[in-house]
C-alpha atoms as a PDB file:
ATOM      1  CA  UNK A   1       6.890  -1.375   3.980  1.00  0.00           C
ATOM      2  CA  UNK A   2      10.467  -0.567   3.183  1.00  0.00           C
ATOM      3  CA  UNK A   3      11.409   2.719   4.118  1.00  0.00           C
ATOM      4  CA  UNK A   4      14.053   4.677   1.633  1.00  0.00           C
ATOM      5  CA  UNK A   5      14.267   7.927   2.936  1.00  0.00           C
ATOM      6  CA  UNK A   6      13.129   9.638   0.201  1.00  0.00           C
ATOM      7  CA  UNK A   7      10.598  12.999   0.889  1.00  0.00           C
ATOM      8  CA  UNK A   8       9.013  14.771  -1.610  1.00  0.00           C
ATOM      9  CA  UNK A   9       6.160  17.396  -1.851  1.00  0.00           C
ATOM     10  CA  UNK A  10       3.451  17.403  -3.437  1.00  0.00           C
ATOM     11  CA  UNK A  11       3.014  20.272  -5.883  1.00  0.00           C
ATOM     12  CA  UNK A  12       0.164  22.948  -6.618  1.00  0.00           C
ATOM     13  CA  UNK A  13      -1.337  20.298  -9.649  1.00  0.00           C
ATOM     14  CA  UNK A  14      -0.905  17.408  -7.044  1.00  0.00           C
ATOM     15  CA  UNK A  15       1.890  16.078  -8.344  1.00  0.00           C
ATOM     16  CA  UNK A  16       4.741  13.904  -6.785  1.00  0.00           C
ATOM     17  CA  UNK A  17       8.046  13.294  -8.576  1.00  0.00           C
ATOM     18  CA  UNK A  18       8.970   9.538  -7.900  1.00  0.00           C
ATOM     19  CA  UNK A  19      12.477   9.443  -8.013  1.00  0.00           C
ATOM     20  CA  UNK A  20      14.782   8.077 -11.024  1.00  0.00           C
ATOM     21  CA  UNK A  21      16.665   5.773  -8.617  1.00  0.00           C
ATOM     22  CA  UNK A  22      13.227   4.194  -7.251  1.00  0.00           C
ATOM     23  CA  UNK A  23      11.914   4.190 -11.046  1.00  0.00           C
ATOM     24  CA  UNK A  24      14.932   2.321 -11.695  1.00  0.00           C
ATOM     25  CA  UNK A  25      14.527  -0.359  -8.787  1.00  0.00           C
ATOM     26  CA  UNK A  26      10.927  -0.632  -9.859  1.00  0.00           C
ATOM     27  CA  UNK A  27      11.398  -1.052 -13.684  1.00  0.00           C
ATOM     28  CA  UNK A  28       9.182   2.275 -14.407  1.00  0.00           C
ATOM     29  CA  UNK A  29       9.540   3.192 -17.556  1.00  0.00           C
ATOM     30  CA  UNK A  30       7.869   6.234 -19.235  1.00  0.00           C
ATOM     31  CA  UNK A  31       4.643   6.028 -19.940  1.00  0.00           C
ATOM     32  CA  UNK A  32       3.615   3.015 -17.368  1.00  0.00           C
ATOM     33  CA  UNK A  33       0.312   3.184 -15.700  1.00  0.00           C
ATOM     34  CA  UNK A  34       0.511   3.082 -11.875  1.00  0.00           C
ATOM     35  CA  UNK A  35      -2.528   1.525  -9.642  1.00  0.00           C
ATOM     36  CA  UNK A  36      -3.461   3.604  -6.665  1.00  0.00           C
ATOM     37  CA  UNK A  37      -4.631   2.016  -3.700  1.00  0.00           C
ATOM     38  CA  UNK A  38      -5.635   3.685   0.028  1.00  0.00           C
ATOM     39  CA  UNK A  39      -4.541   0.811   2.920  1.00  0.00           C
ATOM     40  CA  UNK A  40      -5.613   2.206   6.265  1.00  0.00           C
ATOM     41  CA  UNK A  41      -3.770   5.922   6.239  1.00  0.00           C
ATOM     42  CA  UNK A  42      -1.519   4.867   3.731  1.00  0.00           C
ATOM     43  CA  UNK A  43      -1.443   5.130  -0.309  1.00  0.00           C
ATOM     44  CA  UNK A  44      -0.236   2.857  -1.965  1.00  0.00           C
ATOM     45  CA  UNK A  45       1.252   3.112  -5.634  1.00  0.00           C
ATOM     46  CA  UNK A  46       1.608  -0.387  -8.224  1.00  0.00           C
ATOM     47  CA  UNK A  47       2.842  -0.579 -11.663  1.00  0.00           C
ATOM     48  CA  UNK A  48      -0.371  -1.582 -13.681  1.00  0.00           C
ATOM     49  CA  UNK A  49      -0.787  -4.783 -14.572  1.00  0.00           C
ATOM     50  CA  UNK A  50      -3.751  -6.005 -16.755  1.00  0.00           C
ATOM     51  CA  UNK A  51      -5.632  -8.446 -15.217  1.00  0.00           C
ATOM     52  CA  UNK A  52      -8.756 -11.364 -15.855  1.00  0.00           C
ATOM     53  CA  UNK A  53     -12.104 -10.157 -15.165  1.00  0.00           C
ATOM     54  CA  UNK A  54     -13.012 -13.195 -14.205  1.00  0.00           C
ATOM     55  CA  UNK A  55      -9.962 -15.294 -12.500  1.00  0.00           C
ATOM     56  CA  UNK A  56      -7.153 -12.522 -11.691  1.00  0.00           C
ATOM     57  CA  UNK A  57      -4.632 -14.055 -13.667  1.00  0.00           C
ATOM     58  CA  UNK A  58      -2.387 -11.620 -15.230  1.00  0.00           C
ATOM     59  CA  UNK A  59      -0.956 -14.071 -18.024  1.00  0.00           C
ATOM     60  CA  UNK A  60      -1.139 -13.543 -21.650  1.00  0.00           C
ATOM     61  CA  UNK A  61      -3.604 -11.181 -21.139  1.00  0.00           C
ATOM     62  CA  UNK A  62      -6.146 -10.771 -24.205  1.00  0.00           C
ATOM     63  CA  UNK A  63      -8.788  -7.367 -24.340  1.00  0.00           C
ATOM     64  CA  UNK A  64     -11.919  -8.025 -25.946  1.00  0.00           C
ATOM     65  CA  UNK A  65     -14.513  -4.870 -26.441  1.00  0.00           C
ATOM     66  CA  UNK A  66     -12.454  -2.722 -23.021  1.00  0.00           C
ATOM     67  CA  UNK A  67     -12.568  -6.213 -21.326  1.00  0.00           C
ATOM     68  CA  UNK A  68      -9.515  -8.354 -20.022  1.00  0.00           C
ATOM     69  CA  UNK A  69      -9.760 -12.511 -20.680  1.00  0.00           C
ATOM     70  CA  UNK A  70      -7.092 -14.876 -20.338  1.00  0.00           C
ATOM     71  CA  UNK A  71      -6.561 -17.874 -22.721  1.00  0.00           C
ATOM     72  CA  UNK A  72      -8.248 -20.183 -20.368  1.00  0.00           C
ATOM     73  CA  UNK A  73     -11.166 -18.442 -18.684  1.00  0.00           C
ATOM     74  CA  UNK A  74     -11.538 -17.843 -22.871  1.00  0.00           C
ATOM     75  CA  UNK A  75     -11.740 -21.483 -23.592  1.00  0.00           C
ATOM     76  CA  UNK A  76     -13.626 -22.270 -20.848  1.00  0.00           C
ATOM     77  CA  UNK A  77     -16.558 -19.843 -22.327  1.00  0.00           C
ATOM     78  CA  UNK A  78     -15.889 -20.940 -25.927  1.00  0.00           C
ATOM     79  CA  UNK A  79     -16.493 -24.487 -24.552  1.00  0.00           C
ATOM     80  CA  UNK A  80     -19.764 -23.849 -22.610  1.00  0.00           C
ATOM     81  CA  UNK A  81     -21.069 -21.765 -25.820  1.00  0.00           C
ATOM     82  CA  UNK A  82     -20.359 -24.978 -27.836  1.00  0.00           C
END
């Protein structure tokens, strides 16, 4: 991990204010979903990114009733359903 020394608090709703210059570096816009992971005693924030619920890809991304395909893990199941 990079350090930027940056500290912020955390306030009484549990909030943390990431800061404009680290939104910027990132590419955060408004209104982007962040992924929250814990990695030993660490948490970890990552700008959302759709993914395939079956291979991981995060290409071209199509949601079918709440689920996540890509084009070929779709045409691989349109071909076995044939």
């Amino acid at each position: 991990m990079k350090p930027v020394g940056i500290v912020r608090q955390i306030d009484s709703l549990g909030r943390v204010l990431i800061p404009k210059s680290l939104r910027n570096t990132l590419d955060l816009k408004d209104g982007d979903s962040l992924e929250l992971f814990i990695e030993d005693n660490n948490i970890i924030l990552r700008k959302y990114q759709p993914a395939c619920i079956i291979c991981g890809s995060a290409k071209n991304i199509v949601t079918f009733k709440g689920h996540n395909f890509c084009p070929d893990c779709v045409r691989e199941i349109s071909a076995k359903l044939l």
